[in-house]
N, C-alpha and C. Protein backbone atom coordinates (compact mmCIF):
# COMPACT_ATOMS: atom_id res chain seq x y z
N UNK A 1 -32.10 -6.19 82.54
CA UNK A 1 -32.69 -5.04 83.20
C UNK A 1 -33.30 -5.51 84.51
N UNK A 2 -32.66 -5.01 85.54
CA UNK A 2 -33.67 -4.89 87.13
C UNK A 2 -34.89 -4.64 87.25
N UNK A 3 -35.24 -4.77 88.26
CA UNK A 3 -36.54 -3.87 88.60
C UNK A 3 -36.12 -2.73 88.56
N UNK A 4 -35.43 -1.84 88.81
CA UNK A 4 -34.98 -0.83 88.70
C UNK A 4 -35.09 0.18 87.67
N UNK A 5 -34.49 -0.53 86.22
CA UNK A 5 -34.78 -0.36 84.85
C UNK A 5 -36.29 -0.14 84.41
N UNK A 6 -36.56 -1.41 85.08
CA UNK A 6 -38.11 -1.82 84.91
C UNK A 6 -38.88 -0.48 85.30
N UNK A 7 -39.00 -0.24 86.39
CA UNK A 7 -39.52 0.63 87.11
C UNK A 7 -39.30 2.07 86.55
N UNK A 8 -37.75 2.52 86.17
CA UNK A 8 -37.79 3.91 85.75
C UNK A 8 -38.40 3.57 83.74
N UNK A 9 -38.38 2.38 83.63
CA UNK A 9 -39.24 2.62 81.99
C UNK A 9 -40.51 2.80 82.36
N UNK A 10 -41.29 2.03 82.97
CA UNK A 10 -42.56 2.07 83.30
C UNK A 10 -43.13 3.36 83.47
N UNK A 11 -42.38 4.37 84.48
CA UNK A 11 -42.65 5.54 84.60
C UNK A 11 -42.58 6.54 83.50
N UNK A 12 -41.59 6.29 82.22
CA UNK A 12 -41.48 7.04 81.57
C UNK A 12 -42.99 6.75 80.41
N UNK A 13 -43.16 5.75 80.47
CA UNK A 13 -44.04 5.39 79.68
C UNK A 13 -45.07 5.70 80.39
N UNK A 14 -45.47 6.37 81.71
CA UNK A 14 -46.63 6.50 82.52
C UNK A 14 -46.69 8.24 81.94
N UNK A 15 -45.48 8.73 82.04
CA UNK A 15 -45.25 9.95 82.01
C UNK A 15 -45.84 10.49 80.97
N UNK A 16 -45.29 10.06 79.50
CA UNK A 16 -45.96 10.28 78.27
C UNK A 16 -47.08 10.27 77.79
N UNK A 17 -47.96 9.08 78.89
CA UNK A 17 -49.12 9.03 78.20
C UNK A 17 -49.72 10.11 79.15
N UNK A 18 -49.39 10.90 79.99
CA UNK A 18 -50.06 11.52 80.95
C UNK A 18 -49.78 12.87 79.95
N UNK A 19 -48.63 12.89 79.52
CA UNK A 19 -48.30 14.85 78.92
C UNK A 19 -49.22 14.26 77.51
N UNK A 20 -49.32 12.96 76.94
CA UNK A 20 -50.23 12.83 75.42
C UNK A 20 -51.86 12.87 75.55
N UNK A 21 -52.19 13.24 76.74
CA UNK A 21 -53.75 12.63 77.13
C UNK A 21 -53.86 14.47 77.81
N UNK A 22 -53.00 15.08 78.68
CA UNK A 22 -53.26 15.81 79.15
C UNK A 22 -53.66 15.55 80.70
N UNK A 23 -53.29 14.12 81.44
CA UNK A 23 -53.58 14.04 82.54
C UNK A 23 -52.24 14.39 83.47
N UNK A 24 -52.95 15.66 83.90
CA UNK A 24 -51.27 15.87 85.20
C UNK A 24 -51.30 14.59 86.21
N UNK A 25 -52.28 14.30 86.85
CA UNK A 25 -51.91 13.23 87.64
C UNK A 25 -51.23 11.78 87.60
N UNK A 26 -51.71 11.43 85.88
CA UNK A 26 -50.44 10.45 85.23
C UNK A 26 -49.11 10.65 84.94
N UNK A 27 -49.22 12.06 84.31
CA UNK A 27 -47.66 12.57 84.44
C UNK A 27 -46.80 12.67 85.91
N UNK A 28 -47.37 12.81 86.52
CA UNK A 28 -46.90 13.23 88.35
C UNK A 28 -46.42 11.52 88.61
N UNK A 29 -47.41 10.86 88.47
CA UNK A 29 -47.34 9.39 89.26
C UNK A 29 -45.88 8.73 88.30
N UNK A 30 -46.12 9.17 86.79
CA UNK A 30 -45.24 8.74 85.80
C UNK A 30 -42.87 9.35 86.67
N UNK A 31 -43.65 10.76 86.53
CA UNK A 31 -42.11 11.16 87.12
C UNK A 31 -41.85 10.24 88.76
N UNK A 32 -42.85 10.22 89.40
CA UNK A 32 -42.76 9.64 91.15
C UNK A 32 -42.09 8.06 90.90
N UNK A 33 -42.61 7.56 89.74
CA UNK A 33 -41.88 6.13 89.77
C UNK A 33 -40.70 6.03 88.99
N UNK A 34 -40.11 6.88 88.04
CA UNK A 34 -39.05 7.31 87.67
C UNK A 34 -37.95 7.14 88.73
N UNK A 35 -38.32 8.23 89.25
CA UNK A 35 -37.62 8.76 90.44
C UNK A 35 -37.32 7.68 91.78
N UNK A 36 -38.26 6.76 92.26
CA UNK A 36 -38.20 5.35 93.00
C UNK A 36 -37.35 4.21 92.20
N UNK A 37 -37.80 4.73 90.70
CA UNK A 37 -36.56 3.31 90.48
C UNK A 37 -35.15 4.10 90.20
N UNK A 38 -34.35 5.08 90.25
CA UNK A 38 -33.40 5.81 90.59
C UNK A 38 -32.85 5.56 91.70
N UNK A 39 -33.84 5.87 92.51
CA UNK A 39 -33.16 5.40 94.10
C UNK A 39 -33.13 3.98 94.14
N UNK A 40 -33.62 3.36 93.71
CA UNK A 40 -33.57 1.79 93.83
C UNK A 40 -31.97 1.70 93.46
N UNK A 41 -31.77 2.17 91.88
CA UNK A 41 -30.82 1.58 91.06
C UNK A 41 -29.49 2.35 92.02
N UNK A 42 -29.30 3.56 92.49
CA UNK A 42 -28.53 3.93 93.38
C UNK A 42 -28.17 2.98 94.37
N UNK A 43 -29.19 2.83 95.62
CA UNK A 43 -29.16 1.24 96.75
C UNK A 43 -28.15 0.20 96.03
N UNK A 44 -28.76 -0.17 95.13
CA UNK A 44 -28.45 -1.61 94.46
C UNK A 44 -26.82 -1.03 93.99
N UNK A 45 -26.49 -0.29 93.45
CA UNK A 45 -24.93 -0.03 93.17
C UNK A 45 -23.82 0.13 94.44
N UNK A 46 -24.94 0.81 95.46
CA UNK A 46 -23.97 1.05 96.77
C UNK A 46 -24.10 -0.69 97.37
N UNK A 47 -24.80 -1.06 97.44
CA UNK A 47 -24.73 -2.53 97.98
C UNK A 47 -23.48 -3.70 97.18
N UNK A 48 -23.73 -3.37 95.93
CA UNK A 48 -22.90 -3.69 95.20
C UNK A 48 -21.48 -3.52 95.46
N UNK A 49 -21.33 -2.35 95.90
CA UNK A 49 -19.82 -1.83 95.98
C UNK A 49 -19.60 -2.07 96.82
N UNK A 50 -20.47 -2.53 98.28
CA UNK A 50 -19.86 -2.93 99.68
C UNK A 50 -19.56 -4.32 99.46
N UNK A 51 -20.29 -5.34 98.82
CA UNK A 51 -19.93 -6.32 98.74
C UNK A 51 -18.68 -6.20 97.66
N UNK A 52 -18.44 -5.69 96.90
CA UNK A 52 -16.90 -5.96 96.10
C UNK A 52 -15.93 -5.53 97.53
N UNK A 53 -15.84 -4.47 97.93
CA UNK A 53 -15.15 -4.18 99.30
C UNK A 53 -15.06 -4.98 100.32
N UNK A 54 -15.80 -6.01 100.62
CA UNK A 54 -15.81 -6.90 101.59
C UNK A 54 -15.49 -8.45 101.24
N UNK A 55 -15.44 -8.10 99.82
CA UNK A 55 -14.45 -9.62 99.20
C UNK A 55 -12.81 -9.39 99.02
């Protein structure tokens, strides 16, 4: 697992404890890093695919 992985578990686990506690602002921060390691893991596949293309 990447940072990537890393990052969208982290969030999910930020997320839960925010909807189990009742804090919207943990839930918010929980989906926001979800969503950053998404785009990460996106980057990292397109980079990926330029370098298979350029070998």
């Amino acid at each position: 697992m990447g940072k990537s992985g890393m990052q969208m578990g982290k969030g999910k686990v930020e997320e839960t404890l925010g909807k189990a506690t009742g804090n919207e602002r943990m839930k918010a921060e929980g989906k926001a890093e979800q969503a950053e390691g998404k785009v990460r893991e996106s980057a990292d596949k397109a980079r990926d695919a330029m370098k298979r293309r350029s070998h």
